[in-house]
Protein backbone atom coordinates (compact mmCIF):
# COMPACT_ATOMS: atom_id res chain seq x y z
CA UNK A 1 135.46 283.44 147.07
CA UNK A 2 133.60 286.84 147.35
CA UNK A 3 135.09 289.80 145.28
CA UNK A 4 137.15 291.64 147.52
CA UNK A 5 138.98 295.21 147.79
CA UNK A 6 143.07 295.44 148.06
CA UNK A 7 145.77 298.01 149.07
CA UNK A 8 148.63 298.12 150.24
CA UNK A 9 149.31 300.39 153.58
CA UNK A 10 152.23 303.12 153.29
CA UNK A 11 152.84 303.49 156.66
CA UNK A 12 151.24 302.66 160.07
CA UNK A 13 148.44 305.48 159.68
CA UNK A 14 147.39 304.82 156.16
CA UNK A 15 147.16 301.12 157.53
CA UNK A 16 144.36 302.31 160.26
CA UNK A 17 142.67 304.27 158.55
CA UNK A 18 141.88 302.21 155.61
CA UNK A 19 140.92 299.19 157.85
CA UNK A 20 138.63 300.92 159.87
CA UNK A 21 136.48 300.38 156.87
CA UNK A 22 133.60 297.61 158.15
CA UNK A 23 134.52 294.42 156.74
CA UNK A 24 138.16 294.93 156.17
CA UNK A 25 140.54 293.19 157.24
CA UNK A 26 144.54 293.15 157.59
CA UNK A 27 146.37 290.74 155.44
CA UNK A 28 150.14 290.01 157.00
CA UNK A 29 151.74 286.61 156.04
CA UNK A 30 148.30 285.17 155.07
CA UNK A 31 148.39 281.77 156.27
CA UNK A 32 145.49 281.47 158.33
CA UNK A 33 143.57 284.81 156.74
CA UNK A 34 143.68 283.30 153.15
CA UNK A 35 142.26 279.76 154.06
CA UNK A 36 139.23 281.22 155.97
CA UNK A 37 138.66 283.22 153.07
CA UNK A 38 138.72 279.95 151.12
CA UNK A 39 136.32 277.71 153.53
CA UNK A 40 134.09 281.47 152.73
CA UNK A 41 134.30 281.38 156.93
CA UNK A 42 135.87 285.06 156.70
CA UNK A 43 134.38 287.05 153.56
CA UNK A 44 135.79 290.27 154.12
CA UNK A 45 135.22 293.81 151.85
CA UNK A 46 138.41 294.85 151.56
CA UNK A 47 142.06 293.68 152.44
CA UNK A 48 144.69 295.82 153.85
CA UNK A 49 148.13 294.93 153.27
CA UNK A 50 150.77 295.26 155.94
CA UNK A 51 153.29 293.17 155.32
CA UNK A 52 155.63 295.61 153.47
CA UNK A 53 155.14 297.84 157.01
CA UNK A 54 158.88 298.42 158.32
CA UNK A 55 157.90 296.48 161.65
CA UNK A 56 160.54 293.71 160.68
CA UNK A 57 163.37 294.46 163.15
CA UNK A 58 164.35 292.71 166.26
CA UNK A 59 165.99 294.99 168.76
CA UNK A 60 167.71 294.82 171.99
CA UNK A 61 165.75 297.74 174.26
CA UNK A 62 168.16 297.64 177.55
CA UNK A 63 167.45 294.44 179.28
CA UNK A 64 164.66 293.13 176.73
CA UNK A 65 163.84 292.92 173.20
CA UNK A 66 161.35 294.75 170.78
CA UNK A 67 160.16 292.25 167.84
CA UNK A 68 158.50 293.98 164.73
CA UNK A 69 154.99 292.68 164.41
CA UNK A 70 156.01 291.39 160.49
CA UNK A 71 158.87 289.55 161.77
CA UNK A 72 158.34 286.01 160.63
CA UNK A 73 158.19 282.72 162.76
CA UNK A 74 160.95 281.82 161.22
CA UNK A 75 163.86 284.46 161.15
CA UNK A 76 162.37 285.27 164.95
CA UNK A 77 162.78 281.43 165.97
CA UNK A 78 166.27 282.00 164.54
CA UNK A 79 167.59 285.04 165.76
CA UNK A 80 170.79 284.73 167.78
CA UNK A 81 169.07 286.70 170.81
CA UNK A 82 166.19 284.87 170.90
CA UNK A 83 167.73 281.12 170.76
CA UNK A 84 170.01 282.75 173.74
CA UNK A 85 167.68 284.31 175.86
CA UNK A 86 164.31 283.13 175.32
CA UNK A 87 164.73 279.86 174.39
CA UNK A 88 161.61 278.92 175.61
CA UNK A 89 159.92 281.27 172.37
CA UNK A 90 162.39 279.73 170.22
CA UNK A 91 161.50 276.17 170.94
CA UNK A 92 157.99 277.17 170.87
CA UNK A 93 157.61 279.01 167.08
CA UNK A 94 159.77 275.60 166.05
CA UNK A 95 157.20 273.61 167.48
CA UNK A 96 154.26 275.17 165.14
CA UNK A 97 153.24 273.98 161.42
CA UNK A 98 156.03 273.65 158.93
CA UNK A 99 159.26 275.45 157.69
CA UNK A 100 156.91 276.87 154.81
CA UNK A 101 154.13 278.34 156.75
CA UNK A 102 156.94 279.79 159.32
CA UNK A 103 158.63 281.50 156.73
CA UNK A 104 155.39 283.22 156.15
CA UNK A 105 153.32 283.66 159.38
CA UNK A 106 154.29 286.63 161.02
CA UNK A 107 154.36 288.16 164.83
CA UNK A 108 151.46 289.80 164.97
CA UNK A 109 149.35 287.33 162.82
CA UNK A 110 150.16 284.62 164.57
CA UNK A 111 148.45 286.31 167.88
CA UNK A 112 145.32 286.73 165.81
CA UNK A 113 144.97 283.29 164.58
CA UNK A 114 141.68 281.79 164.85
CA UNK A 115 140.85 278.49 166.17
CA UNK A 116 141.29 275.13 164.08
CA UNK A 117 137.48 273.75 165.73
CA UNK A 118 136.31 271.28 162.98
CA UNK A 119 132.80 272.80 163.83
CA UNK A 120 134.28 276.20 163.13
CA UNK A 121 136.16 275.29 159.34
CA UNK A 122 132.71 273.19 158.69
CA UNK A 123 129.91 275.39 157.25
CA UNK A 124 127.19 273.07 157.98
CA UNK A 125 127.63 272.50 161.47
CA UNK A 126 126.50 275.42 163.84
CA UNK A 127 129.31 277.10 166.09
CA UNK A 128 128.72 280.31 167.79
CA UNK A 129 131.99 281.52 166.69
CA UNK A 130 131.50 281.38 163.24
CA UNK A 131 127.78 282.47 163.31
CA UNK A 132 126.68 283.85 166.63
CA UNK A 133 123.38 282.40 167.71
CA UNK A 134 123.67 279.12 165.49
CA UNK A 135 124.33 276.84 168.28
CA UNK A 136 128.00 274.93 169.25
CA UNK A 137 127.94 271.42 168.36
CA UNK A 138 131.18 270.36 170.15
CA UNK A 139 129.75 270.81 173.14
CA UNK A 140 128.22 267.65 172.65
CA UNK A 141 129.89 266.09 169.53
CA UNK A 142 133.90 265.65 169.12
CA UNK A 143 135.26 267.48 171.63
CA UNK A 144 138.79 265.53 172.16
CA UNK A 145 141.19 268.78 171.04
CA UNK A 146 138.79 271.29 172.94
CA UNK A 147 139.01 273.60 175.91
CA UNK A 148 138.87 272.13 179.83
CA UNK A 149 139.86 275.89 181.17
CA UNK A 150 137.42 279.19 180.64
CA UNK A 151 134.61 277.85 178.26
CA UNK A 152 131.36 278.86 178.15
CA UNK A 153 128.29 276.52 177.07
CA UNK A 154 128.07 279.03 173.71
CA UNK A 155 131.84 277.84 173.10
CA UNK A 156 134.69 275.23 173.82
CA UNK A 157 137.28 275.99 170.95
CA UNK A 158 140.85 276.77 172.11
CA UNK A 159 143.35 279.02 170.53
CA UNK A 160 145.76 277.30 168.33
CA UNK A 161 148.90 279.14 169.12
CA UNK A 162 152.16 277.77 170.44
CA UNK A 163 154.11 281.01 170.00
CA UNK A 164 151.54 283.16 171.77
CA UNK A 165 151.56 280.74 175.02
CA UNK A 166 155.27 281.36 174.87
CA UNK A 167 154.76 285.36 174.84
CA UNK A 168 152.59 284.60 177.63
CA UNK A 169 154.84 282.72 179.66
CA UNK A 170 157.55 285.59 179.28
CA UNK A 171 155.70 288.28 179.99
CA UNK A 172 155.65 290.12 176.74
CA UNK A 173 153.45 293.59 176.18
CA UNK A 174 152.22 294.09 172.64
CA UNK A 175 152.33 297.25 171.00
CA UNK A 176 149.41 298.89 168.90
CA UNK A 177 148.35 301.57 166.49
CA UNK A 178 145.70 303.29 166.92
CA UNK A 179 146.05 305.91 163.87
CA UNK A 180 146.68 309.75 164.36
CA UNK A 181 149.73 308.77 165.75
CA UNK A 182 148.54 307.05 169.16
CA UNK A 183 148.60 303.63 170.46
CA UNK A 184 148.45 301.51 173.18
CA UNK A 185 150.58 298.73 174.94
CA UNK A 186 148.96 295.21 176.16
CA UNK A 187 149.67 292.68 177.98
CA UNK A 188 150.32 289.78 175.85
CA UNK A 189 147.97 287.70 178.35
CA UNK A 190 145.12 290.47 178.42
CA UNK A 191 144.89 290.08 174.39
CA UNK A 192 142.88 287.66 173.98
CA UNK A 193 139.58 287.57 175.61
CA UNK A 194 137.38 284.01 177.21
CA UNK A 195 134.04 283.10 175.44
CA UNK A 196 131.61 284.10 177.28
CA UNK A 197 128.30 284.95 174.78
CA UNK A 198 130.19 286.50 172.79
CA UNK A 199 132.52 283.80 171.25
CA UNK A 200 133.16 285.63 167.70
CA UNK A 201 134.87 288.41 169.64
CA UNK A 202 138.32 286.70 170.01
CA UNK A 203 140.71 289.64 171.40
CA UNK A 204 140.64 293.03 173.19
CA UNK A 205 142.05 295.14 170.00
CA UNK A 206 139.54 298.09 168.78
CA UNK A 207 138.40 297.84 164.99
CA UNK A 208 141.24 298.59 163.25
CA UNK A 209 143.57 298.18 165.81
CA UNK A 210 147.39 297.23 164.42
CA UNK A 211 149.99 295.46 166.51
CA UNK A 212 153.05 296.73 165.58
CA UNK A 213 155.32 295.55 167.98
CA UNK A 214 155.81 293.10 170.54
CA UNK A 215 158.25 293.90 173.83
CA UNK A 216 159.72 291.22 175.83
CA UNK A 217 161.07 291.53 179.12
CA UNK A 218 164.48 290.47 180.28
CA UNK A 219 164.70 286.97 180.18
CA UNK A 220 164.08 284.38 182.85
CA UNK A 221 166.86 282.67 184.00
CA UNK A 222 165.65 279.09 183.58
CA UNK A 223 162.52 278.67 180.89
CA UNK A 224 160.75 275.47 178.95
CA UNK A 225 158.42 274.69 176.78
CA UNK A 226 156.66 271.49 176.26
CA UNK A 227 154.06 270.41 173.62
CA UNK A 228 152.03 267.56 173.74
CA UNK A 229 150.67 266.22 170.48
CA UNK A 230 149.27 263.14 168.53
CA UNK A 231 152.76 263.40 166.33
CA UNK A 232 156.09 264.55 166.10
CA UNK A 233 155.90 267.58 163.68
CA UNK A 234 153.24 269.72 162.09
CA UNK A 235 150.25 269.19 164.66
CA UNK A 236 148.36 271.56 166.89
CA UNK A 237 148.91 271.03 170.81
CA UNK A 238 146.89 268.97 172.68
CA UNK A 239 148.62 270.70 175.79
CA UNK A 240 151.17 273.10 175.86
CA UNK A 241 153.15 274.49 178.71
CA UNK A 242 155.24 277.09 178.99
CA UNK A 243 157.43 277.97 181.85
CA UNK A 244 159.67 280.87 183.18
CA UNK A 245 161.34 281.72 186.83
CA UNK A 246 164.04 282.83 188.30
CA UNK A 247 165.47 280.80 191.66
CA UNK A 248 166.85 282.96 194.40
CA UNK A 249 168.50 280.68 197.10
CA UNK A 250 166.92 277.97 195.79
CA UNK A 251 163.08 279.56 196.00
CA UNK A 252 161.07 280.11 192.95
CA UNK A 253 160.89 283.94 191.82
CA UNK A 254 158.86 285.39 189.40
CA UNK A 255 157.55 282.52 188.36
CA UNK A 256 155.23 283.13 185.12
CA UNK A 257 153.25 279.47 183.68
CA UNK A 258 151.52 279.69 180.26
CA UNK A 259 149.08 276.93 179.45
CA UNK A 260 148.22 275.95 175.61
CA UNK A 261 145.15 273.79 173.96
CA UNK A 262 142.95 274.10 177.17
CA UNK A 263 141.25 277.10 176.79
CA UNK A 264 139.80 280.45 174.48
CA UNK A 265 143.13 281.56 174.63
CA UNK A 266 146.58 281.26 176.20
CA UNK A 267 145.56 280.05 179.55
CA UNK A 268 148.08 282.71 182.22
CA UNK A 269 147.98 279.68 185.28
CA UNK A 270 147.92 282.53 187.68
CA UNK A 271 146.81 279.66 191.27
CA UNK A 272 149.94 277.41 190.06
CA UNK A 273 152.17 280.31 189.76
CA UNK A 274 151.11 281.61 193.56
CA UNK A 275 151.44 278.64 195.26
CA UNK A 276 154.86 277.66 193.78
CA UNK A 277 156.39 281.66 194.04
CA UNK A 278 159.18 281.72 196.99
CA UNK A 279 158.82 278.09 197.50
CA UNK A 280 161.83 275.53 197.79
CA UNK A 281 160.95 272.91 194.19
CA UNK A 282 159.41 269.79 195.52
CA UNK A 283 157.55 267.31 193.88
CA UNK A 284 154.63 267.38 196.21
CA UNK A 285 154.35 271.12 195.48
CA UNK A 286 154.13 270.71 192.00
CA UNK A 287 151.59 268.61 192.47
CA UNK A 288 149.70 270.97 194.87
CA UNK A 289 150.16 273.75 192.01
CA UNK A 290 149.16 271.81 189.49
CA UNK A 291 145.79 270.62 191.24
CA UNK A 292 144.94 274.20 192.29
CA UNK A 293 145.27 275.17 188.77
CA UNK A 294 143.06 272.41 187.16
CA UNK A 295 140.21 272.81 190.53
CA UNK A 296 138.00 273.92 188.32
CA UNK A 297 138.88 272.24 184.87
CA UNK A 298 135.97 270.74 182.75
CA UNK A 299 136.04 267.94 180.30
CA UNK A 300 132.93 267.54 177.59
CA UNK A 301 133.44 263.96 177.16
CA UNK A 302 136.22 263.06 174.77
CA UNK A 303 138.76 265.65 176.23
CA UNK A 304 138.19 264.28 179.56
CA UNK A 305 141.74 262.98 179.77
CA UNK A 306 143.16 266.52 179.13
CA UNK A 307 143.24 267.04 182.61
CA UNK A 308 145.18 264.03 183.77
CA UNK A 309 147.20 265.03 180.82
CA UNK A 310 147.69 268.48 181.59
CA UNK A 311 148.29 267.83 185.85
CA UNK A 312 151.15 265.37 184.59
CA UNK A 313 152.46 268.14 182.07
CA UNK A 314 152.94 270.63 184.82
CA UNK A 315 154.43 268.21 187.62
CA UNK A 316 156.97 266.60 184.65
CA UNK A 317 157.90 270.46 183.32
CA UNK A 318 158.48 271.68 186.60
CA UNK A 319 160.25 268.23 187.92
CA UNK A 320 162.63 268.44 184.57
CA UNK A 321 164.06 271.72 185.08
CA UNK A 322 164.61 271.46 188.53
CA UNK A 323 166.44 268.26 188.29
CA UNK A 324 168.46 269.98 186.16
CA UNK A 325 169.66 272.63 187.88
CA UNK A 326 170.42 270.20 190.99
CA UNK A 327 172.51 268.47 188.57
CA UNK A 328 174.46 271.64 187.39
CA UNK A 329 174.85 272.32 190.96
């Protein structure tokens, strides 16, 4: 591992300034951080501990919540509000890795995890994201876990989050520090940015850039999440879905769908969410929203069946919680 610099922030501006540095980097819960630093895939100059930042509150803020960016998975997965009003991030952060690493991750870090591409942890193999110019070998090698939504030919990885295509899916804002006292507020699905040619560049945030908080609307009334995955516990999506609305005289309202494992990031499935929005539930327009989401979906060979897979997610998701609430009616 290459010799590194540490310290540990004081307060939000200390934090920015010393990580606007070049090669620094901020270390939160660590769990993704410390094992790129061990596959020498991130060598950074100097580490910049936030985790003792007083961002660890979660906080009722009228009709929503405000989550501190070191909140971990865990006690946010927990928290009374949470399990009652977003259920659908609850289920989600439950979903993801293992008691241990929950208890660790945090908020913010989990936004700014990079992706689990083999081709990406595997320093002989040439992947754009890793080392722009070298080349993407999943294009044309094993692509089965890789992205059918927003890929370029320079890279197919997906982002590995299940909590983040929850934050999606409820329309959360994320909150930043900027140093000097400023910030800025984001949408959590303008965060994270497609491929393109520029692959490496995985979110919007400036260098140096701190979330510090994340904001969450008032809740949906009915929400879901559903993960698909080769086993039961402590495995990265396949496909993800998560979904939020409201029904007004039996029409969908504000409907908001999240997509996970099929794309650069957490995939916002804006053409499903039009088509279905003031409609009476049906299963034939499920099936129209999920086609007009997938139009343009692209398999590489192995993942080909993702998009089956994923048109049978959304129809099933959708089909679920409306047969519930006929049944509660």
């Amino acid at each position: 591992m290459k010799p590194f610099n540490y310290s540990r922030a004081a307060d939000d501006k200390a934090a920015v300034t010393s990580a606007r540095g070049q090669g620094a980097r901020y270390l939160g819960g660590g769990t993704n951080l410390i094992d790129l630093m061990k596959h020498e895939i991130e060598q950074p100059d100097a580490l910049v501990d936030v985790s003792r930042l007083p961002h660890e509150a979660i906080e009722e803020t009228g009709d929503g919540v405000r989550i501190g960016a070191a909140v971990t998975n865990s006690a946010l997965a927990g928290d009374p509000i949470i399990r009652e009003r977003y259920p659908l991030l609850s289920t989600a952060l439950l979903s993801g890795a293992t008691m241990q690493l929950r208890n660790r991750a945090t908020t913010g870090g989990n936004f700014l995890q990079r992706t689990r591409c083999q081709y990406f942890y595997d320093t002989q193999r040439a992947c754009n994201k890793r080392e722009p110019g070298s080349g993407c070998d999943a294009v044309g090698g094993l692509n089965r876990f890789h992205a059918i939504l927003g890929a370029s030919e320079q890279c197919i990885a997906v982002h590995p989050s299940d909590m983040a295509v929850a934050m999606v899916a409820l329309g959360a804002h994320v909150e930043t520090a900027l140093g000097e006292g400023s910030g800025r507020t984001l949408p959590a699905d303008a965060l994270h940015r497609l491929p393109g040619d520029t692959p490496h560049i995985d979110h919007q945030l400036r260098h140096g850039e701190l979330i510090t908080h994340v904001v969450l609307p008032k809740a949906a009334e009915h929400q879901l999440y559903r993960k698909v995955r080769d086993r039961s516990s402590y495995a990265f999506a396949v496909v993800s879905i998560g979904v939020a609305f409201d029904l007004l005289e039996g029409n969908f309202m504000n409907v908001r769908i999240a997509l996970g494992g099929v794309a650069h990031k957490p995939w916002r499935a804006a053409r499903a969410e039009e088509i279905l929005e003031g409609k009476a539930p049906s299963p034939e327009l499920f099936a129209k929203a999920a086609d007009a989401e997938l139009a343009e979906a692209r398999g590489y060979g192995h993942n080909d069946f993702k998009i089956p897979l994923m048109r049978r997610l959304i129809i099933a998701s959708f089909g679920e919680m409306t047969a519930k609430q006929e049944n509660a009616a």
